[in-house]
N, C-alpha and C. Protein backbone atom coordinates (compact mmCIF):
# COMPACT_ATOMS: atom_id res chain seq x y z
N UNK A 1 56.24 129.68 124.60
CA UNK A 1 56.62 130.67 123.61
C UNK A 1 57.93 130.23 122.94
N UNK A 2 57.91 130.26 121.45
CA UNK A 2 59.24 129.91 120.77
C UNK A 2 59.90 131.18 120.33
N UNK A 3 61.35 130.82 120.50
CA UNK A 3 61.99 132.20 120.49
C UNK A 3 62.72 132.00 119.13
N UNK A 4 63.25 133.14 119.11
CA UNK A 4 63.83 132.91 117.50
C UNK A 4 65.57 132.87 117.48
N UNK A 5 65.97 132.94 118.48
CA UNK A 5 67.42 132.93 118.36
C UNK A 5 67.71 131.23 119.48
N UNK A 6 68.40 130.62 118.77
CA UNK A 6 68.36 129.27 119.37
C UNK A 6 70.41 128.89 119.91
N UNK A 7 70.28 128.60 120.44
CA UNK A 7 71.85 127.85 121.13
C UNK A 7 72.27 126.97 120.33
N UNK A 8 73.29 126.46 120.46
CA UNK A 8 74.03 125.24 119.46
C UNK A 8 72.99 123.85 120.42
N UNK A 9 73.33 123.68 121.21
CA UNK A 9 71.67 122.57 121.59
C UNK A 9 70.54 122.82 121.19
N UNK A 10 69.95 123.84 121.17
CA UNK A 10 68.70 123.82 120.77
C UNK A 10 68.44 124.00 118.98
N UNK A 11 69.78 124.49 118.56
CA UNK A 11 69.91 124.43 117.34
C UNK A 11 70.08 123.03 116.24
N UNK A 12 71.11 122.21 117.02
CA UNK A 12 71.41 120.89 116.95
C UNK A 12 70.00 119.88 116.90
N UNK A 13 69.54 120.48 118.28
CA UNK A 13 67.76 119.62 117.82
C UNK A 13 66.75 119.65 117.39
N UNK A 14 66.84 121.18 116.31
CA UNK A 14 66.12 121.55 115.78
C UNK A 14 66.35 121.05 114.30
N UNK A 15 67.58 120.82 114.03
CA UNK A 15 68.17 120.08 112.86
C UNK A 15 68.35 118.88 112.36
N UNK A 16 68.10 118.32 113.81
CA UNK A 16 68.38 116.72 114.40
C UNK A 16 69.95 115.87 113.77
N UNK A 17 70.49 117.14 114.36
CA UNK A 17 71.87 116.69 114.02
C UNK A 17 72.89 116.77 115.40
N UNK A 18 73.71 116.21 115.40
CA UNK A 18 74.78 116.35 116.87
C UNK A 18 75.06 117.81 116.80
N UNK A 19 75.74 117.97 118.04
CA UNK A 19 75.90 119.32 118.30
C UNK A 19 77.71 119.39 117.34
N UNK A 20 78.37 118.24 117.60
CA UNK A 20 79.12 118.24 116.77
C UNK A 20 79.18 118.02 115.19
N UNK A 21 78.24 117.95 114.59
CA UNK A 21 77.87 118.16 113.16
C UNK A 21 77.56 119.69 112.73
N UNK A 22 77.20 120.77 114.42
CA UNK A 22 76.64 121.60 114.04
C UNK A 22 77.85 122.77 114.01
N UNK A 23 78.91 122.25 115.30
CA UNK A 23 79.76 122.48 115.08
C UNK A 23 81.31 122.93 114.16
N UNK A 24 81.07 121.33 113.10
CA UNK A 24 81.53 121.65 112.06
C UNK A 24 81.13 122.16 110.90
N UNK A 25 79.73 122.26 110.72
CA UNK A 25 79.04 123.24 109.68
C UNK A 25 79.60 124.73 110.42
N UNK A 26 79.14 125.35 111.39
CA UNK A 26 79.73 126.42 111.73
C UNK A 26 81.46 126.93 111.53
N UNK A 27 81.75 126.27 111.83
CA UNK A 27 83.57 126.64 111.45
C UNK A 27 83.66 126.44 109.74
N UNK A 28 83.31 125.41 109.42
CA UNK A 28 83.57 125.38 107.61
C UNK A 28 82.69 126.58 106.85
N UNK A 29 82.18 127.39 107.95
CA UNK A 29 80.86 128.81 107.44
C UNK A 29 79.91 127.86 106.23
N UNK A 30 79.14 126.76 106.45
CA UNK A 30 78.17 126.20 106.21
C UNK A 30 77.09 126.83 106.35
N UNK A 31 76.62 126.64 107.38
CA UNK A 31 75.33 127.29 108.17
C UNK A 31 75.12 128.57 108.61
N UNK A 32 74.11 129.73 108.78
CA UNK A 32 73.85 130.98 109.44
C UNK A 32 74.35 130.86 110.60
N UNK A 33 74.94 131.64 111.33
CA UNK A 33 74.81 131.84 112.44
C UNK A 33 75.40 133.05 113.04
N UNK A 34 75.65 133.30 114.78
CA UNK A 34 75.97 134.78 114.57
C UNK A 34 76.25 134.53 116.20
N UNK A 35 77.60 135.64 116.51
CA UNK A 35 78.12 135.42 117.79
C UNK A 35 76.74 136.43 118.73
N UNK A 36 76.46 135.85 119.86
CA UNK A 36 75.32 136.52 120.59
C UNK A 36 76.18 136.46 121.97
N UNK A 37 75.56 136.97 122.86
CA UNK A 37 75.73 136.88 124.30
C UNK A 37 75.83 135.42 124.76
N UNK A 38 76.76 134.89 124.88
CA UNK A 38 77.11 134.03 125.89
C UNK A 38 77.59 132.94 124.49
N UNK A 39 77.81 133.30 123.75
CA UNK A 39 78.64 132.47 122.65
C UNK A 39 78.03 132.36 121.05
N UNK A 40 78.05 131.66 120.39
CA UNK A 40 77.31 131.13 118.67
C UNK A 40 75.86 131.31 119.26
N UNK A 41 75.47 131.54 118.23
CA UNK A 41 73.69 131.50 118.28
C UNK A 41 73.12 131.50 117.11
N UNK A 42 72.20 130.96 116.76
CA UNK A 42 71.29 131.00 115.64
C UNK A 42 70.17 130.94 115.70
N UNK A 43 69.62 132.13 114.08
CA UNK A 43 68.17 132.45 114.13
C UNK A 43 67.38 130.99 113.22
N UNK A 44 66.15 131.25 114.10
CA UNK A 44 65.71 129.79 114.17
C UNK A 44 65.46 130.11 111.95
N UNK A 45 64.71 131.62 112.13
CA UNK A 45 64.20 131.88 110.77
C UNK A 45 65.13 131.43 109.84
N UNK A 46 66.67 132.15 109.82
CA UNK A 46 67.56 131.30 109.14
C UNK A 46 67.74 130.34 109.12
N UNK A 47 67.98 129.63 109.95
CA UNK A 47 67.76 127.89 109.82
C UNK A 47 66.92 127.51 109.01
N UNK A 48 65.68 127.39 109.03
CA UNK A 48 64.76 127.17 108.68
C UNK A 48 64.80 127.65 106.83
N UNK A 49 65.35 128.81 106.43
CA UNK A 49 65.53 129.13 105.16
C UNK A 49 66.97 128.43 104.75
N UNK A 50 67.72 127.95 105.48
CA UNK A 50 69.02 127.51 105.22
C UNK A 50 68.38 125.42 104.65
N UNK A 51 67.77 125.26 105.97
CA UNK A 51 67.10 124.19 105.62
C UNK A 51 66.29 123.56 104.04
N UNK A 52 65.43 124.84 103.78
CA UNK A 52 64.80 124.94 102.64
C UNK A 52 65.71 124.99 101.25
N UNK A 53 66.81 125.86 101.42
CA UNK A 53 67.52 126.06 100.66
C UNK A 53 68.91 124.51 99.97
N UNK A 54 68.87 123.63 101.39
CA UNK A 54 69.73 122.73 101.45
C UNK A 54 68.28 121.24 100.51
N UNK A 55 67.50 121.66 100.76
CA UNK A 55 66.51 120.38 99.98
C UNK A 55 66.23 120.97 98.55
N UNK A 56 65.85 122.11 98.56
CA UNK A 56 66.07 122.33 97.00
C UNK A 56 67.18 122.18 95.89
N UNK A 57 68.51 122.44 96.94
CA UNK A 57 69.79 121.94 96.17
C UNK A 57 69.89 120.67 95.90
N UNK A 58 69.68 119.37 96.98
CA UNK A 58 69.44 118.01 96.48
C UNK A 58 68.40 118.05 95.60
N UNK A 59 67.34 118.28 95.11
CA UNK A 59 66.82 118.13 94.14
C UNK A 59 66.89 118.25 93.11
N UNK A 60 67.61 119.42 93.08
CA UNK A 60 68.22 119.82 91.72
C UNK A 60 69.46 118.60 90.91
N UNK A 61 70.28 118.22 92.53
CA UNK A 61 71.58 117.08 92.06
C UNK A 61 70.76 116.11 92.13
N UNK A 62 69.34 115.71 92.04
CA UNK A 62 68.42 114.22 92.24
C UNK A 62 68.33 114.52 90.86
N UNK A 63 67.66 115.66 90.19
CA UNK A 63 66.81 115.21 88.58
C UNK A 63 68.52 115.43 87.90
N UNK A 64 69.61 116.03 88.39
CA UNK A 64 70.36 116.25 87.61
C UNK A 64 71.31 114.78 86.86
N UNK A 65 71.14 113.83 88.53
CA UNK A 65 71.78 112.55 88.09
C UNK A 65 70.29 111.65 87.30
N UNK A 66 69.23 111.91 87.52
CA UNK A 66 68.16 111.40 86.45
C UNK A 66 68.59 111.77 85.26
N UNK A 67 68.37 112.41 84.76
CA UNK A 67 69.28 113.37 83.35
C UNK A 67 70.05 111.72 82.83
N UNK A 68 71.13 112.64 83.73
CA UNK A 68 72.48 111.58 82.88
C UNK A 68 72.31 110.18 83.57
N UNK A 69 71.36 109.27 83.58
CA UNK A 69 71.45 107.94 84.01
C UNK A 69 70.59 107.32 82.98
């Protein structure tokens, strides 16, 4: 069963990023996340829309440097 609120490890490998990358997205308020029982936690759903939201923005700066090149 997959749960929807994930740990900074399980968050980190869901992102496939270090836990210290996930780290500093969290302090610079980058990424969703939300204090839970026993420390940071994040919803997998947000991730996942944060994710979506982070590839549509490169795309936009991909056709934008097509444009002007």
């Amino acid at each position: 069963m997959t749960t929807d609120v994930l740990t900074y490890d399980e968050a980190a490998a869901f992102l496939k990023c270090s836990r210290r990358t996930l780290e500093r997205w969290v302090k610079r308020k980058r990424i969703p996340s939300f204090r839970g029982p026993g420390g940071r936690q994040f919803s997998r759903s947000s991730l996942e829309e944060w994710v979506r939201e982070q590839i549509a923005a490169q795309q936009r700066r991909s056709r934008k440097l097509e444009v002007v090149a």
